[in-house]
Every structure is written in C-alpha cells, then in structure tokens.
Protein backbone atom coordinates (compact mmCIF):
# COMPACT_ATOMS: atom_id res chain seq x y z
CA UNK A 1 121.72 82.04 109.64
CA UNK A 2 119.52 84.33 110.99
CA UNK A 3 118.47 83.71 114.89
CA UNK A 4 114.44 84.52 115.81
CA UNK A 5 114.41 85.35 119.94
CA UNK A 6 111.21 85.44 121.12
CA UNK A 7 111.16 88.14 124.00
CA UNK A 8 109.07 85.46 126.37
CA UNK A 9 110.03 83.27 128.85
CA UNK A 10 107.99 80.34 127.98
CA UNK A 11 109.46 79.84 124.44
CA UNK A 12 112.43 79.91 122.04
CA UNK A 13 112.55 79.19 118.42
CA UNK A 14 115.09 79.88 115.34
CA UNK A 15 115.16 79.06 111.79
CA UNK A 16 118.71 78.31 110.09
CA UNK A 17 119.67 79.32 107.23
CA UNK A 18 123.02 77.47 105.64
CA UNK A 19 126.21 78.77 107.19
CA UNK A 20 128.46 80.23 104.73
CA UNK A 21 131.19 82.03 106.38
CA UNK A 22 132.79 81.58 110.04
CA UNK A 23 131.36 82.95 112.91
CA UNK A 24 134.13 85.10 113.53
CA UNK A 25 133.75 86.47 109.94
CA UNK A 26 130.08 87.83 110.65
CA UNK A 27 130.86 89.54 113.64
CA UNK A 28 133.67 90.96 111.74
CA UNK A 29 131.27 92.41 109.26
CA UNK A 30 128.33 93.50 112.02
CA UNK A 31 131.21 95.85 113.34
CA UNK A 32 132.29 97.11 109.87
CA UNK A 33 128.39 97.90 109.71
CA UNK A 34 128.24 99.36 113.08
CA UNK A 35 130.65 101.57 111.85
CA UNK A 36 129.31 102.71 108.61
CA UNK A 37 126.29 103.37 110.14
CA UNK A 38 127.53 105.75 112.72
CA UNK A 39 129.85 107.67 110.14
CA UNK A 40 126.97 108.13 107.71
CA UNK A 41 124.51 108.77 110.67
CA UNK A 42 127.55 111.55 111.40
CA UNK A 43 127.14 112.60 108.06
CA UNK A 44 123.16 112.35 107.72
CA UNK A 45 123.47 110.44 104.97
CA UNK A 46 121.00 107.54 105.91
CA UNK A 47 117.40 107.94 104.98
CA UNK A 48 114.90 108.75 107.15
CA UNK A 49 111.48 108.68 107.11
CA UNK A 50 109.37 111.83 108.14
CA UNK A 51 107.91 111.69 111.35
CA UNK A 52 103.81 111.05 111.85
CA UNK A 53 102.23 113.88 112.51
CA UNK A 54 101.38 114.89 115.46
CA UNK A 55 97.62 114.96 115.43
CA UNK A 56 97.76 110.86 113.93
CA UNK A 57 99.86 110.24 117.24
CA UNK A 58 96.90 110.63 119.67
CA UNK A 59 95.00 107.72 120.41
CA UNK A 60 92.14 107.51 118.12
CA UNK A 61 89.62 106.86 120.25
CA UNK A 62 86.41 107.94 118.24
CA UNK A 63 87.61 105.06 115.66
CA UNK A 64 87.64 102.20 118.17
CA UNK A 65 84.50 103.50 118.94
CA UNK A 66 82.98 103.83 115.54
CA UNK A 67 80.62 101.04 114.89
CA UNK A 68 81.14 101.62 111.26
CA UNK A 69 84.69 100.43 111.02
CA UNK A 70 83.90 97.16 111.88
CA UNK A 71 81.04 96.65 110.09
CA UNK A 72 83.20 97.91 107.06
CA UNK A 73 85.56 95.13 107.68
CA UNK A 74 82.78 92.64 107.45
CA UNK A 75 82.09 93.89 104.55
CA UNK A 76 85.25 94.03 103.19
CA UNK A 77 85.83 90.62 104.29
CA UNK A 78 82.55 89.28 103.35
CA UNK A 79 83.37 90.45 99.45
CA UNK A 80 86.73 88.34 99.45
CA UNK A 81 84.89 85.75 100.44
CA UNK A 82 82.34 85.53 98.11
CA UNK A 83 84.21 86.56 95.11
CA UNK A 84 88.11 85.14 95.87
CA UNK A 85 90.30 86.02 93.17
CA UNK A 86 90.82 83.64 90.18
CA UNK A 87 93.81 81.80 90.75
CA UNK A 88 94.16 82.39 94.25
CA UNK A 89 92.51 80.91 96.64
CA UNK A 90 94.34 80.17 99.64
CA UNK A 91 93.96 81.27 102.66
CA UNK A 92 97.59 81.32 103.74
CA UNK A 93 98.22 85.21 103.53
CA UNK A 94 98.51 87.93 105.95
CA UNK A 95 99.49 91.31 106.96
CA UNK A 96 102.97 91.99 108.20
CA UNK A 97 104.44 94.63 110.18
CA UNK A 98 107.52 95.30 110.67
CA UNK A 99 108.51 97.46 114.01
CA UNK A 100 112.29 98.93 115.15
CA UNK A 101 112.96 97.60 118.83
CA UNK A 102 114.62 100.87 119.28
CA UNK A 103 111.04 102.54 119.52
CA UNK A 104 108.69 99.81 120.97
CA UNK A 105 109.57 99.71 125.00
CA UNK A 106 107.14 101.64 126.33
CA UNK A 107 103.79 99.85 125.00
CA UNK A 108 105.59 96.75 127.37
CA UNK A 109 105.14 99.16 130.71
CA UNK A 110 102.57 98.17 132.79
CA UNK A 111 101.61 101.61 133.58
CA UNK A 112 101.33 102.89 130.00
CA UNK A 113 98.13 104.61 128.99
CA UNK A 114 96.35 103.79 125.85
CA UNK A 115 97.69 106.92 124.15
CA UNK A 116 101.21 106.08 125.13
CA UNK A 117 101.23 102.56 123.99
CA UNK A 118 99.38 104.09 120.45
CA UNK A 119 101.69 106.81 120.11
CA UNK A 120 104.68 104.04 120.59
CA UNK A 121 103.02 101.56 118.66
CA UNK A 122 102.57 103.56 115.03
CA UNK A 123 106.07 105.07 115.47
CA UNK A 124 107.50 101.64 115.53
CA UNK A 125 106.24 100.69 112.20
CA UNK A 126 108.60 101.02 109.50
CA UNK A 127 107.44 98.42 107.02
CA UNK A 128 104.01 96.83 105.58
CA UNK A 129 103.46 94.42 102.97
CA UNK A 130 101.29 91.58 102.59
CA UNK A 131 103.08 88.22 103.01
CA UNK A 132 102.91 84.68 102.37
CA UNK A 133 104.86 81.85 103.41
CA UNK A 134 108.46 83.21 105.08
CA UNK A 135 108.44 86.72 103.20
CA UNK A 136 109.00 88.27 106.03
CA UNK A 137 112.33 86.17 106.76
CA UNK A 138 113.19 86.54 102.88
CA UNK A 139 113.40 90.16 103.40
CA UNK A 140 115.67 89.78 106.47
CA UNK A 141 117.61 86.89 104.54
CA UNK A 142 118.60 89.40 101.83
CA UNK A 143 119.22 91.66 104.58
CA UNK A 144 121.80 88.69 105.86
CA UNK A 145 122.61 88.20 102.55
CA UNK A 146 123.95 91.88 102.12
CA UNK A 147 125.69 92.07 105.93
CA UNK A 148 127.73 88.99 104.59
CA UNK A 149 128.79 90.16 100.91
CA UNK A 150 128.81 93.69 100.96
CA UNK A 151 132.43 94.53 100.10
CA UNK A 152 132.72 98.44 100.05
CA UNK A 153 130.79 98.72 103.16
CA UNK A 154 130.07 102.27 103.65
CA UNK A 155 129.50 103.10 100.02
CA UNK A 156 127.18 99.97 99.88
CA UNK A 157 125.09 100.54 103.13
CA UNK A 158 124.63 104.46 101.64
CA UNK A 159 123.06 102.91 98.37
CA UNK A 160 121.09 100.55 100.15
CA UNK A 161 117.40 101.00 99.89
CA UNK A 162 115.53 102.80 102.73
CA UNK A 163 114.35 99.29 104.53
CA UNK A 164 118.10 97.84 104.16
CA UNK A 165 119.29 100.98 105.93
CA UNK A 166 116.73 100.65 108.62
CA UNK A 167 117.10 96.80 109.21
CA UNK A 168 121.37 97.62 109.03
CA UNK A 169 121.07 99.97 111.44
CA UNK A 170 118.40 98.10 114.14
CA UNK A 171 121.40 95.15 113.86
CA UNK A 172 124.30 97.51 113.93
CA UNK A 173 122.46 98.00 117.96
CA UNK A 174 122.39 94.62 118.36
CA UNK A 175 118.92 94.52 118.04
CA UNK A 176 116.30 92.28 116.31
CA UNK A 177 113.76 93.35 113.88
CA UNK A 178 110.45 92.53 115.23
CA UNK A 179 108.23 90.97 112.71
CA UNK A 180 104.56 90.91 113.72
CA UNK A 181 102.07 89.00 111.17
CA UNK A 182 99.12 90.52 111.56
CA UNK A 183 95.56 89.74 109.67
CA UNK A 184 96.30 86.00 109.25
CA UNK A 185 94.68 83.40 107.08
CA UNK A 186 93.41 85.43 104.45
CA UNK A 187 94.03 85.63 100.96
CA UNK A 188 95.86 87.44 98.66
CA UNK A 189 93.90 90.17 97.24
CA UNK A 190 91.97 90.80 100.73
CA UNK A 191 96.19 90.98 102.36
CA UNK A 192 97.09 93.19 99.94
CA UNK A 193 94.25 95.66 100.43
CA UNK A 194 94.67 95.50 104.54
CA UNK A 195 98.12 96.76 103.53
CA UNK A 196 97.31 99.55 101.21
CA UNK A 197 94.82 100.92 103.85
CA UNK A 198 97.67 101.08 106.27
CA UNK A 199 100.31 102.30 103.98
CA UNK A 200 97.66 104.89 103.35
CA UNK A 201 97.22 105.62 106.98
CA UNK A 202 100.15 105.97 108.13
CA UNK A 203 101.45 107.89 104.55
CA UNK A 204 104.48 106.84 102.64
CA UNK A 205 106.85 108.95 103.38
CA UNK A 206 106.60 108.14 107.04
CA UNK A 207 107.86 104.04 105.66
CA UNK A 208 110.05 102.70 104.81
CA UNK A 209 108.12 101.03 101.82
CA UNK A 210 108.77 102.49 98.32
CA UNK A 211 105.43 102.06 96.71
CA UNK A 212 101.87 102.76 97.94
CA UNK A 213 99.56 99.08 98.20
CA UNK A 214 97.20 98.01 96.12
CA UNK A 215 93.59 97.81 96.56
CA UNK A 216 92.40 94.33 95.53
CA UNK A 217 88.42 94.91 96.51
CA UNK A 218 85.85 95.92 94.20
CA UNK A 219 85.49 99.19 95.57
CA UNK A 220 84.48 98.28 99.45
CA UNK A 221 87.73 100.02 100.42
CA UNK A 222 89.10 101.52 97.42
CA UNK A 223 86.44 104.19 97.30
CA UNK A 224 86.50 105.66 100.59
CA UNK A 225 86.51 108.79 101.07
CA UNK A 226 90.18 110.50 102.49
CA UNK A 227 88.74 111.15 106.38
CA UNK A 228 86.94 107.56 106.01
CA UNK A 229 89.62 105.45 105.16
CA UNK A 230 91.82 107.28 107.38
CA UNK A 231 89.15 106.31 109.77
CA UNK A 232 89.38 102.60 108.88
CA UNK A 233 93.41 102.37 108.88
CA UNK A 234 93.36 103.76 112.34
CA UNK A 235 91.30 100.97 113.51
CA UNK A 236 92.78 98.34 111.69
CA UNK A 237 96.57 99.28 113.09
CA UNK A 238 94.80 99.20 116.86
CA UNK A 239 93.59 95.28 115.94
CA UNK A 240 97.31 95.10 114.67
CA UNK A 241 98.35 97.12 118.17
CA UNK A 242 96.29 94.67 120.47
CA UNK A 243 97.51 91.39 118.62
CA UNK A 244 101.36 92.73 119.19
CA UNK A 245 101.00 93.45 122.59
CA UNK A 246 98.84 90.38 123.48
CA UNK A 247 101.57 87.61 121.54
CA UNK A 248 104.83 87.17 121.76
CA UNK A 249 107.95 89.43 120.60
CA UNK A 250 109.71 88.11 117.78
CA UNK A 251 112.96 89.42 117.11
CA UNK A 252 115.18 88.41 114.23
CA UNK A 253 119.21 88.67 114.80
CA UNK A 254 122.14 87.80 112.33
CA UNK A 255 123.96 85.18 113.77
CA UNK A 256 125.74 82.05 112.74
CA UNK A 257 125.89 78.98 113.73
CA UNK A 258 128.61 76.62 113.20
CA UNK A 259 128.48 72.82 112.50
C-alpha cells in the first residue's frame, strides 16, 4: 500500500492499496533502494534537474501586485467557461504539484519572510501535471509498483525516469512525497493550461517533467508574450504557495499493511 500522513495534528488519513508481498519484504527492498541511491548519488549518476535561477528565486513582488494578472485569470477562466471543451465537461480537474520534503521546512518557520518561504517554495517543486481523479496516487502507485518488482536494483533505479529517481530517492530518506492539488474544480483543458504556464515558469529543465504542457485556451494564455507569461506563472505558483502553506501537508510513504 502506500500510507498518506498528513503533517497536522487534527487529522490522519491513508488509502490502501492491495498487499502483495510481506511487510518484511518491502522494507527489504526500501534498503536495497537506499542503497542504490547512495552508490549512484556516489557516482552522479542520478538525474538532476538544473537549479532556478537566481533572479526567479526572489520574491516576485511586482506580480502579486500587478492588477493585470488577476484580471488575466478571469479572463482565462471566464473563456473555459463559456466555451468548455467538447467532450469534457466536468469540473473535477486540477493542478497538481508535487514538492520534495527534503526542501520545504523553512516556508513552516514562523519567522520566515516572504522571500524565504518563495525561494523554498519554487525549489520544492519537482513535478506539474494536471490531474483528475487519484493521478497523483497513480504516479506514486507505479512508483510502489517499481520499489516492489524491481529486480536488478541499481541498474533499474539508474534507468528510471527523472520523476522515479526523484520519488526513489525522497523514500530512500524516509520521506513522503508531498502532493499538493492546487487549482481545483476545473476542467480539463483550463488544468492543463494552468500547468503549461507553470511548466513554462519555472522552465523544464529545472522538473522533473519530460514534456512542456499544453495550452488548451484560445489564445488568452497561449499568446503571451515571454516577460508576460512569466509574469502570470509567478503569480499563479504564489496562489499555489498560499494554498500549501494555509492546508494541510500530505505526505505519501510506501508501506504495507498486513491482513
């Protein structure tokens, strides 16, 4: 299964997936992984994502500010609305983000400046995609899926793909990915385009994503110019920022649970 913590001390959840193996089988296989990832991390043989540059690290102030952002959301918004894509027309979509636990402890001080938790925030990110439903957990499933079966460990976790790698290595630290659904109750086409704005934003090879998104607006969005939708994925990831730090932390562990 995989276990969901929520870092709060008013709830709990967790979502089981069917037990296939012992429990002392998976922890047998979370340390063969711990130890693949520290000989290829030895080796610098596990992807990694260029760091943000420096100047997209300090607090963007001038776009919280900038009256035009939001009213280009409403826009953006009011288009999906009006026109909703043939065939889909369900509101049951969002935004997901998903953020390394390794990076995120310092927007939960008390003391941290806006810049700080900002800075901490975007650094976190190592995943977008829109997602319906339990993607999310579908992506961590395979992710279980692959800590359970993979039989030449080291040679498998090297020619994993770059969000495997990450998602190996947050578990490998007994960690949790946190999974933060962002943009809720929208529909496809409008989840999709929140998604290529942020991709865009924070740029590709920062990601662990493999493609760029897909604008699904007739144009709204799509044709920005560079500094403006820069502009508008800036103040779309502090909306994503302020929901994360104002909700509860979802983490998702491998675990098992026997019956």
């Amino acid at each position: 299964m995989l276990e969901q913590s929520n870092n709060s001390s008013h709830s709990s959840s967790e979502e089981e997936f069917v037990p296939r193996k012992p429990r002392n089988f998976i922890q047998e296989r979370i340390g063969k992984i711990k130890e693949a990832v520290k000989t290829l991390a030895d080796e610098n043989a596990l992807s990694s994502p260029e760091p943000l540059k420096e100047e997209f690290l300090h607090y963007p102030a001038s776009d919280v500010e900038n009256p035009q952002n939001e009213e280009l959301e409403n826009r953006m918004v009011n288009e999906f609305n009006a026109q909703p894509p043939e065939g889909d027309n369900s509101e049951e979509c969002y935004t997901y983000l998903l953020l390394d636990p390794r990076v995120t402890g310092e927007i939960q001080r008390e003391d941290a400046n806006p810049e700080e938790k900002w800075r901490t925030f975007v650094r976190s990110i190592f995943y977008v995609e829109k997602g319906q439903s339990l993607l999310p957990n579908d992506h961590l499933r395979d992710a279980y899926n692959f800590l359970r079966s993979a039989k030449n460990v080291k040679s498998d976790v090297r020619n994993a793909g770059k969000r495997m790698q990450r998602i190996m290595q947050i578990w490998s630290e007994d960690e949790g990915v946190i999974v933060l659904e962002a943009f809720q109750f929208i529909n496809s086409a409008e989840a999709h385009t929140r998604e290529a704005v942020i991709i865009d934003a924070l740029g590709l090879p920062s990601l662990c994503n493999e493609i760029p998104g897909t604008y699904h607006d007739g144009g709204v969005v799509k044709n920005l110019d560079p500094d403006q939708k820069l502009s508008f994925g800036k103040y779309l990831l502090l909306k994503a920022m302020r929901e994360y730090i104002n909700s509860e932390e979802i983490k998702i562990f491998p675990s098992i649970i026997l019956h």
